[in-house]
Protein backbone atom coordinates (compact mmCIF):
# COMPACT_ATOMS: atom_id res chain seq x y z
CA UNK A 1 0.00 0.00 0.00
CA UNK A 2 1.02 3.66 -0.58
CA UNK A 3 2.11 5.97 1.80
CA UNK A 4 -0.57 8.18 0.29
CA UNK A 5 -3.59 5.49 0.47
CA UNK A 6 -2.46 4.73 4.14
CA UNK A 7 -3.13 7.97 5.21
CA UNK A 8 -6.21 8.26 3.70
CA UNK A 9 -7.65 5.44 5.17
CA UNK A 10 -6.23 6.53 8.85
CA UNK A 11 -7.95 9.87 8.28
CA UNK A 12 -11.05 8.06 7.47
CA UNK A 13 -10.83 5.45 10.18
CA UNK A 14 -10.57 8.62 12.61
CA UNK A 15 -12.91 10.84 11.17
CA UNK A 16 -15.39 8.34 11.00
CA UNK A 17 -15.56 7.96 14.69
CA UNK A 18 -12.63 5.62 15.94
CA UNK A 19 -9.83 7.06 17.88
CA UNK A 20 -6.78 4.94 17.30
CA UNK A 21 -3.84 4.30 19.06
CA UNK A 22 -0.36 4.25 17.38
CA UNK A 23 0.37 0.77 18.24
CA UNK A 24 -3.04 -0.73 16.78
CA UNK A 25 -2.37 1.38 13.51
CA UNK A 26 1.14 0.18 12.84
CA UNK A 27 -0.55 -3.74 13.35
CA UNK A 28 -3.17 -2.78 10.99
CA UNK A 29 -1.08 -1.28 8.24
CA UNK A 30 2.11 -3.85 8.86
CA UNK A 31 4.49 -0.81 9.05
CA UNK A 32 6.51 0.53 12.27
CA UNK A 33 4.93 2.90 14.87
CA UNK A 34 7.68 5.81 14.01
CA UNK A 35 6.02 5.65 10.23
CA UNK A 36 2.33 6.05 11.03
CA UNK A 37 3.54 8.75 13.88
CA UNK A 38 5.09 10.70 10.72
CA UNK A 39 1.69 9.63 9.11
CA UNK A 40 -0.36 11.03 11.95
CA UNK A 41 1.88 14.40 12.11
CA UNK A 42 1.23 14.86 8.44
CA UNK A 43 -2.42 14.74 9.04
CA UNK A 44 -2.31 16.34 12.11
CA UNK A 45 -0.89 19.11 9.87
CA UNK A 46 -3.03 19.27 7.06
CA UNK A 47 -6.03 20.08 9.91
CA UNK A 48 -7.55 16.41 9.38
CA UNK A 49 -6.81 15.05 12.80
CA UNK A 50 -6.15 15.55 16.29
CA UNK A 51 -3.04 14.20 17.56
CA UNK A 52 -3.47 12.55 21.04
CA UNK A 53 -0.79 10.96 23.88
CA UNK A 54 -0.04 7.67 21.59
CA UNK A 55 -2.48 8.44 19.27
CA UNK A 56 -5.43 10.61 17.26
CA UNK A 57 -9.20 11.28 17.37
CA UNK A 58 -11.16 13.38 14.83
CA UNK A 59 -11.05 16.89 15.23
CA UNK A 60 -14.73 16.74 15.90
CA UNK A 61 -13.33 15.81 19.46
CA UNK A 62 -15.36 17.28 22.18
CA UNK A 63 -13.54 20.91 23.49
CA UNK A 64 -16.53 21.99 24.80
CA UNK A 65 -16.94 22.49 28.76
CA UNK A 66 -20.38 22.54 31.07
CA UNK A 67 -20.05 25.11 34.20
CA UNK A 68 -20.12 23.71 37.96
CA UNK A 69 -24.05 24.13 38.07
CA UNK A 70 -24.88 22.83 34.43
CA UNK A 71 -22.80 19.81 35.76
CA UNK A 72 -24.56 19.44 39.02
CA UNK A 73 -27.61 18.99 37.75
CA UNK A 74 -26.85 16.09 35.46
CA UNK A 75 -26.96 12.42 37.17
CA UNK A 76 -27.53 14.12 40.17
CA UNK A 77 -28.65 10.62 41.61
CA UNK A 78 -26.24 8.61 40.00
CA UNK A 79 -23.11 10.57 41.73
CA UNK A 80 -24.91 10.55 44.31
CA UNK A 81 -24.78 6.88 44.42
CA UNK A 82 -21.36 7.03 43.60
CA UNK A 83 -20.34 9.94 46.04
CA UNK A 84 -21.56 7.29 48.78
CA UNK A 85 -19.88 3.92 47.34
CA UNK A 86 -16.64 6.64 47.12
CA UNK A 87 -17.07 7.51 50.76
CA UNK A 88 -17.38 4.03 51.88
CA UNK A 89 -13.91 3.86 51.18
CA UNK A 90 -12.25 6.07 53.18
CA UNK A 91 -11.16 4.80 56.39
CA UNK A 92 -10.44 6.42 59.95
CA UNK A 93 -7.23 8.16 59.85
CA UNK A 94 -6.78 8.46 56.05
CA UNK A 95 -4.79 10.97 54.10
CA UNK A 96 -6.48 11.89 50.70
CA UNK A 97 -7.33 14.14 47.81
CA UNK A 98 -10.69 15.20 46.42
CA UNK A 99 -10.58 16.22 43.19
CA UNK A 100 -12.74 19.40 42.11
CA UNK A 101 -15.97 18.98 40.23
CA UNK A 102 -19.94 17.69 40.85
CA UNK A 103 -19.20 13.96 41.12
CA UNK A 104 -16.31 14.31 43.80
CA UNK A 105 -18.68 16.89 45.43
CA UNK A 106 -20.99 14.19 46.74
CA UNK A 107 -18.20 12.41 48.86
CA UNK A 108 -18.85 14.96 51.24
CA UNK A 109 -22.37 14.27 51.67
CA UNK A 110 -21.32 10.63 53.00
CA UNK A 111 -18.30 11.01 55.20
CA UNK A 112 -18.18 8.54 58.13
CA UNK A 113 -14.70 8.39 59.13
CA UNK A 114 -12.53 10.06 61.27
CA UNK A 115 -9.50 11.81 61.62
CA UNK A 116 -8.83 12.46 58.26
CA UNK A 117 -6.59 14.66 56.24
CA UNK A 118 -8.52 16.33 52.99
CA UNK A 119 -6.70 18.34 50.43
CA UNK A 120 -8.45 19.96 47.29
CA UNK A 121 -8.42 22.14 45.05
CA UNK A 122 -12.45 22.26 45.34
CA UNK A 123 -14.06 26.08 46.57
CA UNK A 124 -17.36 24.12 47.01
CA UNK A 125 -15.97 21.49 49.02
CA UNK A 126 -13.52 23.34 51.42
CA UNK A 127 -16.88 25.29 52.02
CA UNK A 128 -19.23 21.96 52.33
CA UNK A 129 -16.70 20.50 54.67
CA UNK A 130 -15.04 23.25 56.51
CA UNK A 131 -17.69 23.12 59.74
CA UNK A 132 -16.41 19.04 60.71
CA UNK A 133 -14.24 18.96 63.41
CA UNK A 134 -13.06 15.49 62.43
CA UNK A 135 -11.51 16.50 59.57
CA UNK A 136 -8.68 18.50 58.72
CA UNK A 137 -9.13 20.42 55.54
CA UNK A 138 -6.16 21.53 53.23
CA UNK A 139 -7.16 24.02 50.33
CA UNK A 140 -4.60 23.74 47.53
CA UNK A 141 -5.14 27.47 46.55
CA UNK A 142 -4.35 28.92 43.01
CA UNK A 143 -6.35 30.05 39.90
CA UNK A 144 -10.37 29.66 40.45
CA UNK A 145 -11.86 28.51 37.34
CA UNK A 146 -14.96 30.72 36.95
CA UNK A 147 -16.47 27.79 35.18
CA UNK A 148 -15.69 24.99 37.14
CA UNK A 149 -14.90 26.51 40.46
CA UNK A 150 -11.29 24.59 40.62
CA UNK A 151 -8.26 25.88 41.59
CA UNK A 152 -5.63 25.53 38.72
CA UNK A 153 -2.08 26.38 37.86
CA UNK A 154 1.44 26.29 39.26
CA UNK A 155 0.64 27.47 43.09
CA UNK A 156 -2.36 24.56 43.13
CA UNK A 157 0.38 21.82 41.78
CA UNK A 158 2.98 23.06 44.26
CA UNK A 159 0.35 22.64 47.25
CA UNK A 160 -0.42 19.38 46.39
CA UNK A 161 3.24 18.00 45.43
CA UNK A 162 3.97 18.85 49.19
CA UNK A 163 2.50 15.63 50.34
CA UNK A 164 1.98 12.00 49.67
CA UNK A 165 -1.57 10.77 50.39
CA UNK A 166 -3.69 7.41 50.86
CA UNK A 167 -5.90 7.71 48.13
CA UNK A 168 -7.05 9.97 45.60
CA UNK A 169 -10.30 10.71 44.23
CA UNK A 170 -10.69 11.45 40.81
CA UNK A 171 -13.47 13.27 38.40
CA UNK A 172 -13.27 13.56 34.46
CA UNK A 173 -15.17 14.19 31.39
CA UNK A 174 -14.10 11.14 29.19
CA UNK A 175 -13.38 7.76 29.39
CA UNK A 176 -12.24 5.98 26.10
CA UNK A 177 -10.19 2.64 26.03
CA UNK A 178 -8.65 4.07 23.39
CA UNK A 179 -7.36 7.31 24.29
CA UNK A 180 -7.90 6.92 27.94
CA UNK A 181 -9.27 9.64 30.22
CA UNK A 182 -9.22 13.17 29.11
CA UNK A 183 -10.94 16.46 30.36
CA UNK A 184 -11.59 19.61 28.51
CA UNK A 185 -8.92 21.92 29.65
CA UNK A 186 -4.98 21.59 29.85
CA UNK A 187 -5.15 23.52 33.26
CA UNK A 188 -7.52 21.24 34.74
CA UNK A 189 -5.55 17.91 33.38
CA UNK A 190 -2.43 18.81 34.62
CA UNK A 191 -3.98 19.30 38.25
CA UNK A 192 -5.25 15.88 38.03
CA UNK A 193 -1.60 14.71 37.26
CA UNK A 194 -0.24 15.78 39.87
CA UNK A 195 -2.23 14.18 41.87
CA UNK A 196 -2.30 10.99 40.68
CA UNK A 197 1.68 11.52 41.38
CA UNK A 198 1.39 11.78 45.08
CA UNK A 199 -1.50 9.51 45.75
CA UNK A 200 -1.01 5.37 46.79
CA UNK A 201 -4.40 4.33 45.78
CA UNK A 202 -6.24 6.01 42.57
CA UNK A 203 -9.84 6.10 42.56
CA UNK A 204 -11.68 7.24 39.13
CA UNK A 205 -15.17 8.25 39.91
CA UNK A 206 -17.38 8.54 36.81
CA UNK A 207 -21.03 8.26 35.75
CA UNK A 208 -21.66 5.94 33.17
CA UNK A 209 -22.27 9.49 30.39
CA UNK A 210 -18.38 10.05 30.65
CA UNK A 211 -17.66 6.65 28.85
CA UNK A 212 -16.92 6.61 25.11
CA UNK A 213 -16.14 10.08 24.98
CA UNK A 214 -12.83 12.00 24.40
CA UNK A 215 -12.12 15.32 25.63
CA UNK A 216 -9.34 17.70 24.50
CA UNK A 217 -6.67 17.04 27.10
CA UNK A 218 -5.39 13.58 28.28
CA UNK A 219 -4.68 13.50 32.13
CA UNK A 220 -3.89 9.76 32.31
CA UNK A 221 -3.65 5.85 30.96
CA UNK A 222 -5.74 3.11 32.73
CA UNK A 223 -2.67 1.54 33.97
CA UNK A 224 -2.50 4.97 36.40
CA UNK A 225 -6.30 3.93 37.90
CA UNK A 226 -6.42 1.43 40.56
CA UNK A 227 -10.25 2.03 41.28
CA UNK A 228 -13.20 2.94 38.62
CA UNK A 229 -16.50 3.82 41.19
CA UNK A 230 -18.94 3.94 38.80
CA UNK A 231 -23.03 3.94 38.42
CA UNK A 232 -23.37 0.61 36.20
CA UNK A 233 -21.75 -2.12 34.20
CA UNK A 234 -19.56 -1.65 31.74
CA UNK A 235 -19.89 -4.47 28.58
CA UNK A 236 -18.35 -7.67 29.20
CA UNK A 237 -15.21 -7.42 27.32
CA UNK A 238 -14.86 -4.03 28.81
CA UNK A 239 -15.08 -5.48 32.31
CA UNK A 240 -12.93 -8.46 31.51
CA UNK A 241 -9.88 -5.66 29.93
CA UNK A 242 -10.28 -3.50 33.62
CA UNK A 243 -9.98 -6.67 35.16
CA UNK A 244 -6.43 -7.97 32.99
CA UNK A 245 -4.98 -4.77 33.53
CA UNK A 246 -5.62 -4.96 37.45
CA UNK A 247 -8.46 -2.25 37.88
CA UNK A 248 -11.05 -3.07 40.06
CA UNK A 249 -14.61 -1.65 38.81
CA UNK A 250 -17.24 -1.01 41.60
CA UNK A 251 -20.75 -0.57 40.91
């Protein structure tokens, strides 16, 4: 096959729908990884693609980002279920991190244990959990985000790369087995990396909308997650590839 052909029919692959990885391409098209990254630069280029950590997704990919309150309004019960199953793991004495953002919110509705350390980088939960004696809460500071009422940027990583925690709790916009999990904003994904850095245990809380779908910035692989808390099921082969790659999926 030509070099010309084979991009073609990458760009159509992509734009069609698929995200790809670089790996899976260079399989399919029985050439190296280092040609179809040239391949996917070219495209990338040309204004065709998108290129993404290890791979590419149309440029149809989803930039677009819902405020704090648009958010909290959407499967209010189902992170509410979650925001409980969340809490149920967090143990007397723990150290942790709560992400910002309307799923990680409802952990603080559930609480039981004691003793606990809490950093985030959330406005609305320093505020929702500021009047419990039992708990010692550490605001990250930084930039707010007027849309998603985080804290971002350079002071908010510094806070948090201070300490090393228990366990982390984790919100994002997309989920994709393909390109992994993603958010809308740079700012917001680099956050999330640095706490994934300092954190023993990983937990991923998502509702089962954030599945499927790719956002503009990558924060992590699946082989960072140790813990998806989630509303229901995934497919069967999805379940079975969580399960290979050591990620345990609560319901």
């Amino acid at each position: 096959m030509f070099a010309e052909e084979r991009k073609l029919k990458i760009a159509e692959m992509i734009n069609r729908g698929d995200s790809v990885k670089v790996s899976h391409l260079a399989k399919e098209f029985n050439v190296s990884e280092s040609t179809i990254r040239r391949d996917l630069n070219e495209l990338e280029k040309f204004g065709l693609i998108l290129r993404t950590h290890g791979g590419a997704v149309s440029k149809e990919i989803n930039k677009l980002e819902a405020t704090f309150v648009e958010k909290q309004d959407k499967y209010a019960e189902e992170k509410e279920r979650i925001g409980k199953l969340a809490a149920d793991q967090i143990e007397d004495g723990d150290t942790l991190i709560l992400d910002s953002g309307t799923t990680t919110w409802y952990i603080s509705k559930f609480i039981k244990a004691k003793d606990i350390t809490i950093i985030t980088n959330s406005i609305a939960l320093s505020n929702e959990l500021s009047t419990r004696n039992d708990i010692e809460i550490i605001n990250t500071g930084g930039i707010i985000r007027s849309n998603t009422k985080a804290q971002v940027g350079s002071i908010t990583e510094r806070t948090i790369r201070q300490f090393r925690v228990d366990k982390v709790f984790l919100g994002a916009n997309g989920v994709s087995l393909e390109s992994g999990i993603t958010t809308p904003t740079l700012q917001e994904a680099t956050v999330k990396q640095t706490m994934i850095d300092v954190a023993d245990k990983v937990y991923l809380l998502v509702d089962e909308s954030k599945f499927d779908q790719v956002y503009f910035s990558w924060i992590c692989d699946f082989k960072d997650i140790d813990y998806i808390i989630t509303n229901k099921e995934r497919p069967v082969e999805e379940m079975k590839y969580y399960e290979k790659i050591d990620i345990n999926v609560l319901i």
